[in-house]
N, C-alpha and C. Protein backbone atom coordinates (compact mmCIF):
# COMPACT_ATOMS: atom_id res chain seq x y z
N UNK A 1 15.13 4.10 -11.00
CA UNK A 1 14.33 5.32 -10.92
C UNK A 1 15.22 6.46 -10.47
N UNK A 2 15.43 7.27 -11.06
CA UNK A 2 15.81 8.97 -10.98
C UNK A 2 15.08 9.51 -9.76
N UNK A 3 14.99 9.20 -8.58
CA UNK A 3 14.47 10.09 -8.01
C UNK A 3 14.70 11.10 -7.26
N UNK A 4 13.17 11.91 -7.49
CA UNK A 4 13.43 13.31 -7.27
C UNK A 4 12.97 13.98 -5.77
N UNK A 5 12.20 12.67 -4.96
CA UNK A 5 12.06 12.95 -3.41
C UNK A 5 11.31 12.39 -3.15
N UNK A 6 11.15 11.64 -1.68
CA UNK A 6 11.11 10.67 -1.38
C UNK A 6 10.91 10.76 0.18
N UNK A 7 9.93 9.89 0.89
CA UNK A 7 9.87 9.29 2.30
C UNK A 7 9.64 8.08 2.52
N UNK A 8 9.82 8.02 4.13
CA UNK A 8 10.04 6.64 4.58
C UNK A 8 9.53 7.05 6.06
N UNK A 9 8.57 6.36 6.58
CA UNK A 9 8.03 6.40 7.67
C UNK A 9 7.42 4.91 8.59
N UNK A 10 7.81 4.63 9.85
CA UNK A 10 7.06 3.67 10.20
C UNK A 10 6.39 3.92 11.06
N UNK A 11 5.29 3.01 11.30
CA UNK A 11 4.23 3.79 12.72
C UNK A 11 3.39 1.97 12.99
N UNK A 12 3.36 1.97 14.53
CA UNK A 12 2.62 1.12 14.72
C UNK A 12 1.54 0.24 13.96
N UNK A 13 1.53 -0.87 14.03
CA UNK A 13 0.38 -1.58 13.26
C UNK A 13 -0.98 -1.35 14.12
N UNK A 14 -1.57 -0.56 14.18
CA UNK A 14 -2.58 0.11 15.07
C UNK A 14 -3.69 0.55 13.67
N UNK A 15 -5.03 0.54 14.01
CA UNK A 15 -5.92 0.86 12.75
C UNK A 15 -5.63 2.00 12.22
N UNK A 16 -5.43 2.86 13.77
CA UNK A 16 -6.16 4.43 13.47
C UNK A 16 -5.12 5.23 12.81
N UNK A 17 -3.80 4.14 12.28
CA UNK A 17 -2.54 4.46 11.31
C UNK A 17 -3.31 4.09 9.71
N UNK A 18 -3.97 3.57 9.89
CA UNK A 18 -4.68 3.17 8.51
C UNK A 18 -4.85 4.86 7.72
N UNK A 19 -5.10 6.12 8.56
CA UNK A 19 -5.94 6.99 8.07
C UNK A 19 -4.89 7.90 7.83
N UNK A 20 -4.23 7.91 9.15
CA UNK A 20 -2.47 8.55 9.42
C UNK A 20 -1.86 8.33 7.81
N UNK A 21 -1.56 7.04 7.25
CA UNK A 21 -0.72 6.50 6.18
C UNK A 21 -1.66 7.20 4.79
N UNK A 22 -2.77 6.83 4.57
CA UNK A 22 -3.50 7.77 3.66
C UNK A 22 -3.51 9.04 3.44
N UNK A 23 -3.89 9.94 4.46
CA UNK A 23 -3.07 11.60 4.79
C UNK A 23 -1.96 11.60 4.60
N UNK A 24 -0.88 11.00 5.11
CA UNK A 24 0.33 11.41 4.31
C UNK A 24 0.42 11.32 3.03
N UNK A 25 -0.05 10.06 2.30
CA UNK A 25 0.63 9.77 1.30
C UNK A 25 0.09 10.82 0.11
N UNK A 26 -1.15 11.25 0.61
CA UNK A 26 -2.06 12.42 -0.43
C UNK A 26 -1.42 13.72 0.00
N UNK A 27 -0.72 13.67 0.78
CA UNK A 27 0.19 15.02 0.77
C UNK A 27 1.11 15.29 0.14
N UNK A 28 1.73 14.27 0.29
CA UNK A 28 3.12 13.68 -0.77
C UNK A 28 2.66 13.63 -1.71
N UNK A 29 1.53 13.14 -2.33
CA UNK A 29 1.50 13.11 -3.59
C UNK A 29 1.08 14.26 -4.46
N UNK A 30 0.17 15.14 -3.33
CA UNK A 30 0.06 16.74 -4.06
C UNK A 30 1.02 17.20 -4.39
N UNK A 31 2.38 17.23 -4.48
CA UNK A 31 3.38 17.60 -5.22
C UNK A 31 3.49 17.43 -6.70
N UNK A 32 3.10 16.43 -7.02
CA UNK A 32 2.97 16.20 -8.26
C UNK A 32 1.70 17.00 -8.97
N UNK A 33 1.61 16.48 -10.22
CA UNK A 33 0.67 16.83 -11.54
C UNK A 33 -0.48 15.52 -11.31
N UNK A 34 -1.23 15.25 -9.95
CA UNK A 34 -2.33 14.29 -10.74
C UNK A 34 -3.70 15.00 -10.31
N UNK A 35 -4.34 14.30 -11.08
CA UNK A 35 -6.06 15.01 -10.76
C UNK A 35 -6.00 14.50 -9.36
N UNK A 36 -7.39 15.16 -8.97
CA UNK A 36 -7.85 14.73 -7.21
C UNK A 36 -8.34 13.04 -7.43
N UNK A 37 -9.00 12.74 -8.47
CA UNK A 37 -9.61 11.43 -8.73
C UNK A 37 -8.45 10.00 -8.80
N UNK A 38 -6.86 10.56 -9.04
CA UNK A 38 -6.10 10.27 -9.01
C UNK A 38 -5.20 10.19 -7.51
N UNK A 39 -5.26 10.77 -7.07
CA UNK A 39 -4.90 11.27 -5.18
C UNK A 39 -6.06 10.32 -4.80
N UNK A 40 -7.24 10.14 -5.09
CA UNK A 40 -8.17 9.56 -4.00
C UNK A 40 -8.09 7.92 -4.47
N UNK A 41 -7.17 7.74 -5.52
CA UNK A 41 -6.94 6.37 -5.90
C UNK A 41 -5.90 5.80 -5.37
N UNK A 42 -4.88 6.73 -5.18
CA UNK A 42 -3.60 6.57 -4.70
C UNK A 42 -4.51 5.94 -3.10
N UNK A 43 -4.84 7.18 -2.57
CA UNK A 43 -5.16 6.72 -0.98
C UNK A 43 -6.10 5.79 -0.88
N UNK A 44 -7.09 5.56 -1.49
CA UNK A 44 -7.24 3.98 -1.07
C UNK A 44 -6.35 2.75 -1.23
N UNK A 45 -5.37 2.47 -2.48
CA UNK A 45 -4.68 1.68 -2.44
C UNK A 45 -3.51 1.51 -1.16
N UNK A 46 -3.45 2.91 -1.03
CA UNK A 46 -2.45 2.75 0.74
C UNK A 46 -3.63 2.57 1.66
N UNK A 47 -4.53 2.67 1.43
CA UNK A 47 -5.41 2.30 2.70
C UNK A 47 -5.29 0.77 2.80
N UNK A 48 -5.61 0.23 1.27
CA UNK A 48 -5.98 -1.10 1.62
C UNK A 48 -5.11 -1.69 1.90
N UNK A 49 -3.77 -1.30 1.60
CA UNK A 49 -2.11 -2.50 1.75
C UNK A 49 -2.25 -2.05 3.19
N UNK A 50 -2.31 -0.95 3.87
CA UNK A 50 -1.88 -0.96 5.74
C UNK A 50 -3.10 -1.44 5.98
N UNK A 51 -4.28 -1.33 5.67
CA UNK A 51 -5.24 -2.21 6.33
C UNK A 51 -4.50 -3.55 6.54
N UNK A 52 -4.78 -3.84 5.11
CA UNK A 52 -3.99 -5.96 5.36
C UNK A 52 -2.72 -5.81 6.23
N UNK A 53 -1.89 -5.08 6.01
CA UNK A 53 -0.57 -5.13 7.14
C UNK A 53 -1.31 -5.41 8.48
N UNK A 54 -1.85 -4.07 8.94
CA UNK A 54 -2.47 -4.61 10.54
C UNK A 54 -3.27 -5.56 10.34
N UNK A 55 -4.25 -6.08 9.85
CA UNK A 55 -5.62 -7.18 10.38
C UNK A 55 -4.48 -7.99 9.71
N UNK A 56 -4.20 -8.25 8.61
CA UNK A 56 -3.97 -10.12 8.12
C UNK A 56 -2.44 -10.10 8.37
N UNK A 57 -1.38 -9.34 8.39
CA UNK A 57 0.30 -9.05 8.73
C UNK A 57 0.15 -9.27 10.34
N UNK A 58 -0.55 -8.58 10.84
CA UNK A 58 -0.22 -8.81 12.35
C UNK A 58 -0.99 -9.61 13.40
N UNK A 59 -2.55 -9.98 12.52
CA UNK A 59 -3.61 -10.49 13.19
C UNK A 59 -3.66 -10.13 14.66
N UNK A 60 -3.79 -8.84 14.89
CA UNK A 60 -4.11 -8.69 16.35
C UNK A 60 -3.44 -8.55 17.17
N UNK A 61 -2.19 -8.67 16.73
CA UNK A 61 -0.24 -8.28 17.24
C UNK A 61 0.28 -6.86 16.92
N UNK A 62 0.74 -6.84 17.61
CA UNK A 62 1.44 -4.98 17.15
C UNK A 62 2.66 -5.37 16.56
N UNK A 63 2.89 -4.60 15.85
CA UNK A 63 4.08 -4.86 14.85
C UNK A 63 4.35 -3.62 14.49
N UNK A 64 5.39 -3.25 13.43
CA UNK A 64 5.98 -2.03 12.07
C UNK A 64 5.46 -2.17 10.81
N UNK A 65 4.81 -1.26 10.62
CA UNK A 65 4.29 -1.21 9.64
C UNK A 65 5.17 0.09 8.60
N UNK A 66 6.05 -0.12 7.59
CA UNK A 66 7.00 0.63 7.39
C UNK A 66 5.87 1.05 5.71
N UNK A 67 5.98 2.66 5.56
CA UNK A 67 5.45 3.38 4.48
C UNK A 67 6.53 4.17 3.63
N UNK A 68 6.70 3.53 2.29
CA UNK A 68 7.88 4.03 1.47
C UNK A 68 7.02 5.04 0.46
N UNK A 69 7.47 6.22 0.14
CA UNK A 69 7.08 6.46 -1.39
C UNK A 69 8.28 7.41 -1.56
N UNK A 70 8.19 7.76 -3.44
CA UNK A 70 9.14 8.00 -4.07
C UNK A 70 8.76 8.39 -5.27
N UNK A 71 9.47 9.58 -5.97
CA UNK A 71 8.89 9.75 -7.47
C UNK A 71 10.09 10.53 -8.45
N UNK A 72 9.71 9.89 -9.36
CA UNK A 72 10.48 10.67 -10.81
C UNK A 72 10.01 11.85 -11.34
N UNK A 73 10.70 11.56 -12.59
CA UNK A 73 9.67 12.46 -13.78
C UNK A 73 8.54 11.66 -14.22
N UNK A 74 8.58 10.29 -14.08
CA UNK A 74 7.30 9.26 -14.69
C UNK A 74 6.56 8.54 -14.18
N UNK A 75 7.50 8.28 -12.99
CA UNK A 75 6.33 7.84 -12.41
C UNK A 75 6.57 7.74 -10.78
N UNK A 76 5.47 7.38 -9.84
CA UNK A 76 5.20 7.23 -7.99
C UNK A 76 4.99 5.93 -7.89
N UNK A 77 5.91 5.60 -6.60
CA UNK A 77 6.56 4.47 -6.28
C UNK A 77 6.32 4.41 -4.76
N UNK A 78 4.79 3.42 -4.51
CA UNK A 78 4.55 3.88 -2.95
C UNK A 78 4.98 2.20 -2.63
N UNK A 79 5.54 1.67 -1.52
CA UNK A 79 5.70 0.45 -0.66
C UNK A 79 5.20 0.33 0.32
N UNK A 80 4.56 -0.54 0.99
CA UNK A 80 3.96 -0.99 2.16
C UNK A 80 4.66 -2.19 2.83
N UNK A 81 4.73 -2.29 3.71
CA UNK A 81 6.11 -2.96 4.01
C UNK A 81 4.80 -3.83 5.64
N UNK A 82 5.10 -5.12 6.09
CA UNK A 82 4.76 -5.46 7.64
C UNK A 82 6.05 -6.53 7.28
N UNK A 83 6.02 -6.76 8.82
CA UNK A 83 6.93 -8.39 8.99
C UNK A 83 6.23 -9.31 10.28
N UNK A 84 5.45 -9.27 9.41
CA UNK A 84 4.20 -10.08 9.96
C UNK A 84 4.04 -11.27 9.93
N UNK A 85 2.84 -12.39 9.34
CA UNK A 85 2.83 -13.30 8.79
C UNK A 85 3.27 -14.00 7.30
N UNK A 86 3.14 -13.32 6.78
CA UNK A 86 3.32 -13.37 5.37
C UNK A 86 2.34 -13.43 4.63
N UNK A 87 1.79 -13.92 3.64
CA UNK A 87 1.04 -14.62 2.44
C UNK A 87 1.46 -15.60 1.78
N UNK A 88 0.94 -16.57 2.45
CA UNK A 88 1.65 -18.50 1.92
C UNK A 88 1.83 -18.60 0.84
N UNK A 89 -0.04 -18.09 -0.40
CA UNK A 89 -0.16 -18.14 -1.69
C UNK A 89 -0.48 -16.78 -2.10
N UNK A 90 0.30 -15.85 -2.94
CA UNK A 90 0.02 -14.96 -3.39
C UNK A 90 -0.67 -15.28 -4.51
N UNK A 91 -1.30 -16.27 -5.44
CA UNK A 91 -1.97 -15.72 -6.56
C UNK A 91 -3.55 -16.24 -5.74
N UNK A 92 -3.57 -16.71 -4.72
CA UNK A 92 -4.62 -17.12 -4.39
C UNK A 92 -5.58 -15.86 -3.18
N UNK A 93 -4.55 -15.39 -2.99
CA UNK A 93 -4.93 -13.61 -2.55
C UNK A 93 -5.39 -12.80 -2.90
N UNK A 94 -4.84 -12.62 -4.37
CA UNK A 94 -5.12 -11.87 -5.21
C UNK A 94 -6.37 -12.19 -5.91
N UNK A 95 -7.20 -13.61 -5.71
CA UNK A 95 -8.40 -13.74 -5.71
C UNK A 95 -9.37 -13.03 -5.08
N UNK A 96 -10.66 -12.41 -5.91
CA UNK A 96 -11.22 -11.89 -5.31
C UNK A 96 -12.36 -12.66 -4.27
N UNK A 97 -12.59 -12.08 -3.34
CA UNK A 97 -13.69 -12.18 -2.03
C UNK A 97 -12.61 -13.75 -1.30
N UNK A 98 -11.16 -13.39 -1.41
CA UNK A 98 -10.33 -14.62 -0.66
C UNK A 98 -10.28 -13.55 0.45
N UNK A 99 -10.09 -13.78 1.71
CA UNK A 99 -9.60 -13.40 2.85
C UNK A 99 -9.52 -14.61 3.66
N UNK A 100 -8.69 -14.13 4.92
CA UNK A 100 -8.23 -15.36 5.87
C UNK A 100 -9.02 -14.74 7.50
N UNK A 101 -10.00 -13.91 6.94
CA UNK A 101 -11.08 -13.42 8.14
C UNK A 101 -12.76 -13.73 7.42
N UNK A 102 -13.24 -14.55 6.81
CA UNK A 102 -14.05 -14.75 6.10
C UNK A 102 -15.59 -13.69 6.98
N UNK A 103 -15.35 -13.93 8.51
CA UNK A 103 -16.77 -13.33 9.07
C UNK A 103 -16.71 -12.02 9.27
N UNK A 104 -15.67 -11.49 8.78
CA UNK A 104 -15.22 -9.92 8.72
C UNK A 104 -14.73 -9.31 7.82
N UNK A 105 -14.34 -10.25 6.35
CA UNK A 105 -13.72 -8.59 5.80
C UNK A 105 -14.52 -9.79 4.07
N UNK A 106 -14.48 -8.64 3.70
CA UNK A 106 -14.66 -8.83 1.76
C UNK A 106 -13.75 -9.81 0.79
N UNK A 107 -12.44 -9.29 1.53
CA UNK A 107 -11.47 -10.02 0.37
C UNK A 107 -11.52 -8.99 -0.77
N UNK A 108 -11.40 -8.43 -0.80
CA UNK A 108 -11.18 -6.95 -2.33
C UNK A 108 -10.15 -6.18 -1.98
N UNK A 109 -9.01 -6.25 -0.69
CA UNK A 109 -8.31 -5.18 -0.80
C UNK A 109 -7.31 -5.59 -1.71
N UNK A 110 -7.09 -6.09 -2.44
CA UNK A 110 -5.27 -6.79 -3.32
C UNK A 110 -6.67 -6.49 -4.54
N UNK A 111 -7.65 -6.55 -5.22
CA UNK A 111 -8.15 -6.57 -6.02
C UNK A 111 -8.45 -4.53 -5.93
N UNK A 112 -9.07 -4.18 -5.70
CA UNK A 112 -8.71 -2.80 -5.30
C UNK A 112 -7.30 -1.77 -5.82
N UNK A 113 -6.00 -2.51 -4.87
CA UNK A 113 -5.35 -1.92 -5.07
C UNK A 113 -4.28 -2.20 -6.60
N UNK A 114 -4.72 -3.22 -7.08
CA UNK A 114 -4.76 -4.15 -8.54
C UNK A 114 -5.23 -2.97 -9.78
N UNK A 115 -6.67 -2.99 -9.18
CA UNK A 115 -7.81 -1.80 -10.55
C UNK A 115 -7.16 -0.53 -10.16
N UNK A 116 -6.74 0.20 -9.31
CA UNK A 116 -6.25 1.40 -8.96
C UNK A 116 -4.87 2.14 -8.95
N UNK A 117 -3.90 1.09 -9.32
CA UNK A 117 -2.53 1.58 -9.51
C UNK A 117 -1.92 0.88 -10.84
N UNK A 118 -0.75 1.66 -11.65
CA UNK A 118 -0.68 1.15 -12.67
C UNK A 118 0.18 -0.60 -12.74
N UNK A 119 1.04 -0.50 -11.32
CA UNK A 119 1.63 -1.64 -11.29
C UNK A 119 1.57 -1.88 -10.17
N UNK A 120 1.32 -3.40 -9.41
CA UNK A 120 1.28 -4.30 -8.08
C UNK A 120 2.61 -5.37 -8.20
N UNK A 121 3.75 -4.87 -7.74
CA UNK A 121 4.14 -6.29 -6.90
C UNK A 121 3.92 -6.57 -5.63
N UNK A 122 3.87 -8.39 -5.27
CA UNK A 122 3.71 -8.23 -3.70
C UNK A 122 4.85 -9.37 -3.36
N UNK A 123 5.40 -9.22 -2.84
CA UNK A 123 6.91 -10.08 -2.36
C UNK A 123 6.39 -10.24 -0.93
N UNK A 124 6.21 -11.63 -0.32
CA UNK A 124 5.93 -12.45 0.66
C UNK A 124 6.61 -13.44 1.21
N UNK A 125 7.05 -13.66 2.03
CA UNK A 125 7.07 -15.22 3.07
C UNK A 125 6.73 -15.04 4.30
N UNK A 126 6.53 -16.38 4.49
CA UNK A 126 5.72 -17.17 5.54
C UNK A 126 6.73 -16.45 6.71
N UNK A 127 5.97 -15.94 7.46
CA UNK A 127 6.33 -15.58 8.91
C UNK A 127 7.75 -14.75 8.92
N UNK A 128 7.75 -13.93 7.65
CA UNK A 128 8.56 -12.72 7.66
C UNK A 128 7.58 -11.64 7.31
N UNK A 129 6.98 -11.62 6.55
CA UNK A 129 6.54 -10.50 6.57
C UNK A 129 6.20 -10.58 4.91
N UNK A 130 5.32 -8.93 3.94
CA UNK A 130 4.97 -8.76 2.96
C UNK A 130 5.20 -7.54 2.61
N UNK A 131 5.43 -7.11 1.34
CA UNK A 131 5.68 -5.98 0.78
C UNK A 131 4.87 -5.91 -0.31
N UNK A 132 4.01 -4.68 -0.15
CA UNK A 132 3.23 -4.44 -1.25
C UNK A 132 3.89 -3.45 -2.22
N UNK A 133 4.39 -2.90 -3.41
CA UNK A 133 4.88 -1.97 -4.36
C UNK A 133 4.13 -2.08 -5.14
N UNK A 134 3.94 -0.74 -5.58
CA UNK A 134 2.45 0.07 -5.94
C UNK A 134 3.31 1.12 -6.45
N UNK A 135 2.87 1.06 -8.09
CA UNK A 135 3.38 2.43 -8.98
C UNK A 135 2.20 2.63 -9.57
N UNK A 136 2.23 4.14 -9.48
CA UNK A 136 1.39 5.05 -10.70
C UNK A 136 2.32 5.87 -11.82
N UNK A 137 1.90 5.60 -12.63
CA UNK A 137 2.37 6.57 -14.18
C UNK A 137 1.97 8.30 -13.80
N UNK A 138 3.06 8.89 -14.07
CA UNK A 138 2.72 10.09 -14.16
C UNK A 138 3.15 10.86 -15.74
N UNK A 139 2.27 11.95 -15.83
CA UNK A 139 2.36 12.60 -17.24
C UNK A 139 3.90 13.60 -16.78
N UNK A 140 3.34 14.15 -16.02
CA UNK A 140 4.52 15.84 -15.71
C UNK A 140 4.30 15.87 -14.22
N UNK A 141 5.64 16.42 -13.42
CA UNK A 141 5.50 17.18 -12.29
C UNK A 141 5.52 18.12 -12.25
N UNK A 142 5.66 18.66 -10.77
CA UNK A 142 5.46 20.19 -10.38
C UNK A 142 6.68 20.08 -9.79
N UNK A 143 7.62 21.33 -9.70
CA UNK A 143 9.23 21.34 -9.33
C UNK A 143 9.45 21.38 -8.24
């Protein structure tokens, strides 16, 4: 990727970073050419990867929760980064209504951020930690 600018931020695995990481990343991303319907897709998909970082990455532990993004001419390149627990089985995650909090959460955030960005990798091990990478296609930027 050619890129044309770029951050990197980490902030406690704390919730009320859940909202922190979303506000930024819709700031950053107003630079570009996307609709608002596009910005409010972007920020839930960073909502839902730092959500899972704090509740299922740290279960209740404070940790780093590290926030990458980055962009071209074609396309935005956001990362979510914990070094947490990991994810044992990633295709079994990526099932929907799977979670490893069954009396508290849905299981839709990896399905979510799946329907909402154009590409998901998630690179995992056991008791290092997970990386979510999350690209959107873009048409044109703004200079």
């Amino acid at each position: 990727m050619d890129c044309k600018n770029w951050i990197k931020i980490e902030f406690p695995s704390e919730s009320v970073n859940v909202m922190f990481a979303r506000t930024t990343i819709a700031v950053f991303a107003s630079q570009l050419e996307l609709t608002l319907d596009e910005i409010e897709d972007i920020k839930v998909a960073v909502s839902e990867a730092v959500s899972n970082a704090v509740i299922h990455g740290y279960r209740n532990t404070r940790g780093i929760v590290v926030l990458e993004a980055k962009y071209s001419e074609t396309e935005l390149e956001i990362c979510v980064e914990d070094f947490g627990h990991g994810i044992p089985d990633i295709a079994q995650a990526k099932e929907a209504s799977f979670t490893t909090i069954p009396e508290e959460r849905m299981g839709l955030g990896l399905v979510f951020i799946h329907e909402l960005m154009d590409q998901v990798s998630i690179i995992s091990e056991v008791d290092q930690g997970t990386k979510v990478i999350m690209t959107k296609q873009l048409n044109a930027i703004a200079n």
